[in-house]
C-alpha atoms as a PDB file:
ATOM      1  CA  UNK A   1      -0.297   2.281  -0.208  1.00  0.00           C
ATOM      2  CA  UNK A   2      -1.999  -0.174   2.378  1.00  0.00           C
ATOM      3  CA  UNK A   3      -6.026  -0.845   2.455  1.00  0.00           C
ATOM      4  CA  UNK A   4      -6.980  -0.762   6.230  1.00  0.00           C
ATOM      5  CA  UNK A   5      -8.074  -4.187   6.161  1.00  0.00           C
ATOM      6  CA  UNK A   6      -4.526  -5.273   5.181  1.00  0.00           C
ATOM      7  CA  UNK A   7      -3.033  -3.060   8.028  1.00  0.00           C
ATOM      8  CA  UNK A   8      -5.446  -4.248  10.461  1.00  0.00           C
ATOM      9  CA  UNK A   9      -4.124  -7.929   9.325  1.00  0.00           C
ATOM     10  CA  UNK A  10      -0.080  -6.537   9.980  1.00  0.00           C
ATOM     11  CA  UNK A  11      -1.234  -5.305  13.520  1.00  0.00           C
ATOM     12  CA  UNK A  12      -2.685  -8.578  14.485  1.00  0.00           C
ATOM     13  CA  UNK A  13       0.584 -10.307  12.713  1.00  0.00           C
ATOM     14  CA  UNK A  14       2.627  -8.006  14.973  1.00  0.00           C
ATOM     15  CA  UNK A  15       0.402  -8.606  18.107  1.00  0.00           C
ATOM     16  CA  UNK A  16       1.136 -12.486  17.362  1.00  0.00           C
ATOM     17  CA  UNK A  17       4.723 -11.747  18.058  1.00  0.00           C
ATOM     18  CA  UNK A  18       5.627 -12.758  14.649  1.00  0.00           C
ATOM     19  CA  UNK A  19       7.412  -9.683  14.389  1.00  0.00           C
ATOM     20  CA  UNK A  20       9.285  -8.889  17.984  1.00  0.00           C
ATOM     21  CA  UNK A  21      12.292  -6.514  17.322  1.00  0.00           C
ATOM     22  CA  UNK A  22      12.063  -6.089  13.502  1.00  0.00           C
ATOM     23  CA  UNK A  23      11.802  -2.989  11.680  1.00  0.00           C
ATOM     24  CA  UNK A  24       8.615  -4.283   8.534  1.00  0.00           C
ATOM     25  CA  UNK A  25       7.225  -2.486   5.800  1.00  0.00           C
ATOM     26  CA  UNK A  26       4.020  -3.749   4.706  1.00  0.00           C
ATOM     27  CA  UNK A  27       2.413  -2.034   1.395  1.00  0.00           C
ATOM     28  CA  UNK A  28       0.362  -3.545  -1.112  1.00  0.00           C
ATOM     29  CA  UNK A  29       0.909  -5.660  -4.428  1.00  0.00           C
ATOM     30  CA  UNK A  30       0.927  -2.345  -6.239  1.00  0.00           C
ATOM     31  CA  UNK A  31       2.127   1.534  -6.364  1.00  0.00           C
ATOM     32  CA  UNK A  32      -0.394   4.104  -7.161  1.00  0.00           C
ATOM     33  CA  UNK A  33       0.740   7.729  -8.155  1.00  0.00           C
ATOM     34  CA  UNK A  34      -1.427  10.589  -6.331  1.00  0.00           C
ATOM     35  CA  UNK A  35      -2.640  11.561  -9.645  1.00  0.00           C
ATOM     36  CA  UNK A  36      -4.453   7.982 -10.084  1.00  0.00           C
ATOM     37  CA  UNK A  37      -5.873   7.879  -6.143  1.00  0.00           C
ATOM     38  CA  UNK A  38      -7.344  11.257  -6.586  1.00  0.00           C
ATOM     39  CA  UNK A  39      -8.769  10.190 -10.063  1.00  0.00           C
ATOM     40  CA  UNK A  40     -10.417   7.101  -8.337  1.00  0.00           C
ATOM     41  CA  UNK A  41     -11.305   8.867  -5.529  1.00  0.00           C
ATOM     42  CA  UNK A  42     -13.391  11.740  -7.845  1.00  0.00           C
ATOM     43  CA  UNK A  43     -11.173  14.614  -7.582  1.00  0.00           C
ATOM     44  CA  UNK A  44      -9.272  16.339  -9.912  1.00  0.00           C
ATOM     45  CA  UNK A  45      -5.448  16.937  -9.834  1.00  0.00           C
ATOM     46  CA  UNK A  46      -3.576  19.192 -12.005  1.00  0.00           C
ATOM     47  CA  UNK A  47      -0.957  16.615 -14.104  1.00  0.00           C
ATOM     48  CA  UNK A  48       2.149  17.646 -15.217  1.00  0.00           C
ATOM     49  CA  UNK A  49       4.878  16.286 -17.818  1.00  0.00           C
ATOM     50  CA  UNK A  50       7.762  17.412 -16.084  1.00  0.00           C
ATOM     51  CA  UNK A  51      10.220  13.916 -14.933  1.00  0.00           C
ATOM     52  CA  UNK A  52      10.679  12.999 -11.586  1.00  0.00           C
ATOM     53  CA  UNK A  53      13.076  13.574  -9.401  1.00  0.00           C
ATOM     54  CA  UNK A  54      12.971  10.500  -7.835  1.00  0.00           C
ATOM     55  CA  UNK A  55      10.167   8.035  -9.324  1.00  0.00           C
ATOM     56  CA  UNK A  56      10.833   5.660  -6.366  1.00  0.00           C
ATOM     57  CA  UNK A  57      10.185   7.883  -3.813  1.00  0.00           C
ATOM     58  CA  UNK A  58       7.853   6.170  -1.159  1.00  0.00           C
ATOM     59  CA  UNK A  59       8.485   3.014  -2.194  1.00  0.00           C
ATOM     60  CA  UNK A  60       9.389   0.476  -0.050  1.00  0.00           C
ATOM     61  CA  UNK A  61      10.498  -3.174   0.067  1.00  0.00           C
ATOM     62  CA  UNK A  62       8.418  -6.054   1.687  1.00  0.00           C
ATOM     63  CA  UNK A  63       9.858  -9.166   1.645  1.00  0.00           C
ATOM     64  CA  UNK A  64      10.152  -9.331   5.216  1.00  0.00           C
ATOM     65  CA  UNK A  65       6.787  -9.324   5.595  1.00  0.00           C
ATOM     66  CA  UNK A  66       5.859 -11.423   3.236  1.00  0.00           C
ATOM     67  CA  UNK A  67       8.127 -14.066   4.372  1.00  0.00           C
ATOM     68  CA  UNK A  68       6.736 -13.736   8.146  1.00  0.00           C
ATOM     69  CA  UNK A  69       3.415 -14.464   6.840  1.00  0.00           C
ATOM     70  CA  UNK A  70       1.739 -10.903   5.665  1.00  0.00           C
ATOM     71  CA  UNK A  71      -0.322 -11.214   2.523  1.00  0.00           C
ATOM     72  CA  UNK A  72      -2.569  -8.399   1.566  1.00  0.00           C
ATOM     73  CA  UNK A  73      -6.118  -8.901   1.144  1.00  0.00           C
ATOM     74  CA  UNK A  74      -6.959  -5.733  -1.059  1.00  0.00           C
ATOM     75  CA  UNK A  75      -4.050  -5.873  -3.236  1.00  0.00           C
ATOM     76  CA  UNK A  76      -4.748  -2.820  -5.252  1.00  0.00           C
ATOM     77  CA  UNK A  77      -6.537   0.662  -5.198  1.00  0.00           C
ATOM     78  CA  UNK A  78      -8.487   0.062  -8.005  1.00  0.00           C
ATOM     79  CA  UNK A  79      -9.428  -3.334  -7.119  1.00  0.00           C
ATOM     80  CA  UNK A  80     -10.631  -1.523  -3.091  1.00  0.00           C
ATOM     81  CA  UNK A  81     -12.403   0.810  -5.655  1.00  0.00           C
ATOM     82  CA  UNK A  82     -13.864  -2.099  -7.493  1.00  0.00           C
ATOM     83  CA  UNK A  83     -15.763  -3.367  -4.032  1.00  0.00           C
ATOM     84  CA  UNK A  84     -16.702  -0.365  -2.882  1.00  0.00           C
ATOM     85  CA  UNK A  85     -13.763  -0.356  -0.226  1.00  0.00           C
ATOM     86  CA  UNK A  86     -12.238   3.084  -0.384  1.00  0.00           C
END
């Protein structure tokens, strides 16, 4: 997950040519399930209690962006829920 802001931020990162000829995820501080964004978003979503096939699904790394200087601004849904950002 990746507030607009902060992607906005990695475009103008990339534009600076901090980037040229790398492959970077950029993501925020923290995963949210599709359960919890449609919860803070107002709509409803059927939960189950079946396990996951693969909890880590979606998730991806970003130390390579982090080290070439991309820090997100809205670290979290709830806190881009919190200001009124969604």
């Amino acid at each position: 997950m990746l507030h607009h802001q902060d992607l906005a931020n990695a475009v103008e990162l990339a534009l600076s040519g901090a980037i040229d000829s790398l492959v970077v995820n950029v993501a925020g501080d923290a995963p949210i399930s599709a359960y919890e964004m449609a919860e803070l978003t107002g709509g409803d979503d059927e939960t189950s209690s079946k396990p996951l096939v693969n909890p880590w699904r979606g998730q991806v790394e970003t130390s390579l962006a982090r080290s070439l200087g991309f820090r997100p601004e809205v670290l979290t849904a709830y806190q881009a829920s919190r200001e009124n950002k969604l």
